[in-house]
Protein backbone atom coordinates (compact mmCIF):
# COMPACT_ATOMS: atom_id res chain seq x y z
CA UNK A 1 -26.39 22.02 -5.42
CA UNK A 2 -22.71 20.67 -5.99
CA UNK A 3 -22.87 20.56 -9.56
CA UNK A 4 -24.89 23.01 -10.33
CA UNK A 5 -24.46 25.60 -7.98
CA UNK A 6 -21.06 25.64 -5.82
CA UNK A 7 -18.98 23.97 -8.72
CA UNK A 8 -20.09 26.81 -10.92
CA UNK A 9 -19.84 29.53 -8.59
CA UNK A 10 -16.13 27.94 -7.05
CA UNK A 11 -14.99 28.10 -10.77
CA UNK A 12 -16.51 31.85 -11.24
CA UNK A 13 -14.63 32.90 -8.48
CA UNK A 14 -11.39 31.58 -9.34
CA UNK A 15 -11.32 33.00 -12.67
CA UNK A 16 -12.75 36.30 -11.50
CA UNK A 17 -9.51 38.03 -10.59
CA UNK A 18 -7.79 37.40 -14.10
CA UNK A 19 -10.86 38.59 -15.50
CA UNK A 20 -10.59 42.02 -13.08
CA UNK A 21 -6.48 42.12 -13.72
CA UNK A 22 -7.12 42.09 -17.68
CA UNK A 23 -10.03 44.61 -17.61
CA UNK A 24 -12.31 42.62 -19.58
CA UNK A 25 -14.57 38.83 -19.44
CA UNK A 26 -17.68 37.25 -20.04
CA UNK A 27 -19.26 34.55 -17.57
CA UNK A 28 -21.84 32.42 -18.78
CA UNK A 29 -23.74 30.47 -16.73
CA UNK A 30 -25.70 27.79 -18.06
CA UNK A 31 -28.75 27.35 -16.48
CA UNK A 32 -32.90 25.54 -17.04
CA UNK A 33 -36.08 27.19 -18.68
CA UNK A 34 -36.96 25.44 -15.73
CA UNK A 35 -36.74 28.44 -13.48
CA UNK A 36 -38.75 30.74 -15.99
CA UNK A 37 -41.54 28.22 -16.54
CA UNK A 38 -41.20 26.51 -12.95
CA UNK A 39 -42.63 23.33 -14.25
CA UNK A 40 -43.48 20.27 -11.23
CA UNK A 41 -41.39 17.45 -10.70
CA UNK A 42 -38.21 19.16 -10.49
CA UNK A 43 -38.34 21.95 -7.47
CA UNK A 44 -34.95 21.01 -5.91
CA UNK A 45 -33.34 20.97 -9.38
CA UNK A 46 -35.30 24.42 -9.88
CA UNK A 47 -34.16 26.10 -6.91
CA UNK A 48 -29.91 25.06 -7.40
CA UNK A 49 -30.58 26.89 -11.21
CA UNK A 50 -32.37 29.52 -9.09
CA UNK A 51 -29.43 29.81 -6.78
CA UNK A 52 -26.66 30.09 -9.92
CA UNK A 53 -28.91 33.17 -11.67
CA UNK A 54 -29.06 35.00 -8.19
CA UNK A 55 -25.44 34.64 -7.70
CA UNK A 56 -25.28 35.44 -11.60
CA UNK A 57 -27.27 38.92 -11.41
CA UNK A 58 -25.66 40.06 -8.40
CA UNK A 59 -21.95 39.26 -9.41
CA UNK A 60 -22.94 41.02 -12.84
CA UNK A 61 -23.53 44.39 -10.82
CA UNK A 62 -20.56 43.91 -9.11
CA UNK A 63 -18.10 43.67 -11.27
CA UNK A 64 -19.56 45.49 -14.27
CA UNK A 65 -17.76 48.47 -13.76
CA UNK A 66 -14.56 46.06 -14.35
CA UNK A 67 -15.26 45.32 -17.74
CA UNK A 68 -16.98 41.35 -16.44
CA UNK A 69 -20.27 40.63 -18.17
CA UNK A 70 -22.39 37.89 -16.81
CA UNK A 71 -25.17 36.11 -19.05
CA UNK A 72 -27.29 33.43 -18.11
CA UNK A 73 -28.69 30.98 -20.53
CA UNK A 74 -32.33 29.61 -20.02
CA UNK A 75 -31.35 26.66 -21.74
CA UNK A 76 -34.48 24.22 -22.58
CA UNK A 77 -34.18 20.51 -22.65
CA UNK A 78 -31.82 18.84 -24.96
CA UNK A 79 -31.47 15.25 -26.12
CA UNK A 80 -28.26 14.00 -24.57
CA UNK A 81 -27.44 10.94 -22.41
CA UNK A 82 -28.59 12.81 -19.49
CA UNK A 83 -32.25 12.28 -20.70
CA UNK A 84 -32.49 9.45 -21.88
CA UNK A 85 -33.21 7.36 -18.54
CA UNK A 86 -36.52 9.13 -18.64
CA UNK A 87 -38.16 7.45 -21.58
CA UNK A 88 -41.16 9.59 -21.22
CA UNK A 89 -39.10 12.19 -23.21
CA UNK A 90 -38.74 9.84 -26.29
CA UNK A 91 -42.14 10.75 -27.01
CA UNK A 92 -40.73 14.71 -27.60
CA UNK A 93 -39.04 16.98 -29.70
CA UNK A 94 -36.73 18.15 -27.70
CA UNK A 95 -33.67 20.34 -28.38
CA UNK A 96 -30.77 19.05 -30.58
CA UNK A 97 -27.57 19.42 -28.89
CA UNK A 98 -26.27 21.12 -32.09
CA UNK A 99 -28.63 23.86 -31.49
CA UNK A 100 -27.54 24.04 -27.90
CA UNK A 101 -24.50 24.67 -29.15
CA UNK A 102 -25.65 27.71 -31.25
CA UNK A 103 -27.58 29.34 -28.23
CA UNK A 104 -24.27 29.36 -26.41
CA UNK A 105 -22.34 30.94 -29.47
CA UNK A 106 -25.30 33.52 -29.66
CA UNK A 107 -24.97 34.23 -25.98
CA UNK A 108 -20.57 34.63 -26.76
CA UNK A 109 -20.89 36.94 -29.52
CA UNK A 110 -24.03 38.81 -28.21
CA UNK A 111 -23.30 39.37 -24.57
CA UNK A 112 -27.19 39.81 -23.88
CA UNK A 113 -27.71 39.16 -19.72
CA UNK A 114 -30.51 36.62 -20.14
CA UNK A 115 -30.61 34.26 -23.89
CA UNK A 116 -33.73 32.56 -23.53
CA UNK A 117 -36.54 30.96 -25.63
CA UNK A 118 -39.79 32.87 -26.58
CA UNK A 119 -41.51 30.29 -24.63
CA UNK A 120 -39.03 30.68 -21.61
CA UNK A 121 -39.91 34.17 -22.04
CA UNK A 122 -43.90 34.23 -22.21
CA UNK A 123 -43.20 32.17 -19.54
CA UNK A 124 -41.86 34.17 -17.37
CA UNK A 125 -44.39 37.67 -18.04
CA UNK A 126 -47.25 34.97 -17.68
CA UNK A 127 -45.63 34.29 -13.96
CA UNK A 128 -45.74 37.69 -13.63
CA UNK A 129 -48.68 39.11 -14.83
CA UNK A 130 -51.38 35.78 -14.36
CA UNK A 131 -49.40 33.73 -11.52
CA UNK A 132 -52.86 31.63 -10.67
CA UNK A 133 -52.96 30.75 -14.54
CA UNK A 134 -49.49 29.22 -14.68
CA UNK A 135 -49.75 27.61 -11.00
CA UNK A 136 -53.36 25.93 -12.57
CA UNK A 137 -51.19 24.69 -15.56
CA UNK A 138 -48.05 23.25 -13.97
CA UNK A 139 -50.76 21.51 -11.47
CA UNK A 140 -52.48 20.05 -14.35
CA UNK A 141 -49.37 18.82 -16.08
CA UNK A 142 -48.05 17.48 -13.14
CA UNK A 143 -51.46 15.06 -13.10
CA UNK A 144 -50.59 14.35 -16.72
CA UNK A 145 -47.23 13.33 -16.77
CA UNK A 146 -45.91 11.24 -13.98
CA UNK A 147 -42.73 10.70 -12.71
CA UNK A 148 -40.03 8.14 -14.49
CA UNK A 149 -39.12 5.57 -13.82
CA UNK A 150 -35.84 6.86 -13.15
CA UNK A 151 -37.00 9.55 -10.84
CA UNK A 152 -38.48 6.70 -8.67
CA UNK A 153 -42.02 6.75 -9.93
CA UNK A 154 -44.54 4.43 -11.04
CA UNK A 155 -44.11 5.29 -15.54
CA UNK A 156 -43.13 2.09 -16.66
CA UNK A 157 -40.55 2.53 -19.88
CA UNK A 158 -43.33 1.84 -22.88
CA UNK A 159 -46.29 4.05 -21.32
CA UNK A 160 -47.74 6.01 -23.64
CA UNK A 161 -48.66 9.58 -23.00
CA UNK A 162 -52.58 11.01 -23.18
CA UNK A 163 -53.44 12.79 -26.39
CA UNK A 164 -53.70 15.39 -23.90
CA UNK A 165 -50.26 15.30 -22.86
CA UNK A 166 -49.10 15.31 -25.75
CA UNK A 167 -50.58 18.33 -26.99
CA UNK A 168 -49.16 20.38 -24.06
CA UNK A 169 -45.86 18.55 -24.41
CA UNK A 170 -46.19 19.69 -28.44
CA UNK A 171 -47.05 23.29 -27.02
CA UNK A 172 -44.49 23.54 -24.81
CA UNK A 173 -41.44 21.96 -26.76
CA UNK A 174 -38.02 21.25 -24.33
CA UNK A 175 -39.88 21.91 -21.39
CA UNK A 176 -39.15 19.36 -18.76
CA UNK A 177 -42.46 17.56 -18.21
């Protein structure tokens, strides 16, 4: 929650009266296709993303008639340093930081109030629409892929995935598994 709630919203705040005194800004807050695809193994870091769009949305209505735009970005996962304690996610193709990098330009120039992936997307009208469906899916992958070692579970650093796993990891690219 400190970094990625109250830091964000402490630094939204102090650079929301500039943004009211010149007329005009643009707030982007970064935050996990993890909240639109609500994927096991990581509900606390779910619900601090959760927390930053809520404040996001709401902030957006109040300050839109004072020329501030708010946008969140449902940003998938993406092969930094940050990852790579979980060795699981060797095993995927996950995002390239460069194209990280492009989503937030996209989201600069385009202003949209939500830059997600299709995936992020479908996953969120499947929540919607079928919620049983995507609850029996997240409780299957969470059999299938088992906590890191870093998370404090039992994967040692060279297990291999099931075929299975791997399929739905392929299916679901930059998802966190």
């Amino acid at each position: 929650m400190r970094i990625n709630y109250f830091a964000a919203v402490r630094m939204t705040l102090g650079l929301l009266p500039a943004m009211v005194r010149h007329g005009a800004g643009h707030v982007i807050n970064i935050s996990s296709i993890s909240v639109l695809t609500n994927e096991p193994h990581f509900a606390a870091y779910n619900a601090s993303k959760v927390a930053l769009e809520a404040f996001s949305r709401c902030a957006a209505a109040e300050y839109a008639a004072r020329g501030v735009r708010f946008t969140v970005v449902n940003m998938p996962l993406v092969r930094t340093p940050m990852v790579a304690p979980t060795k699981l996610y060797e095993q995927f193709e996950l995002m390239r930081p460069e194209q990280a990098a492009e989503g937030v330009c996209a989201a600069i120039i385009d202003r949209p109030e939500r830059l997600a992936t299709p995936l992020g997307t479908f996953a969120q009208l499947a929540e919607l629409f079928a919620p049983s469906i995507g609850r029996a899916v997240r409780s299957e992958s969470f059999r299938m892929f088992p906590d890191s070692e870093a998370a404090g579970g039992a994967a040692s650093s060279g297990e291999r995935i099931s075929r299975e796993a791997a399929v739905l990891a392929a299916l679901t690219r930059s998802i966190h598994w």
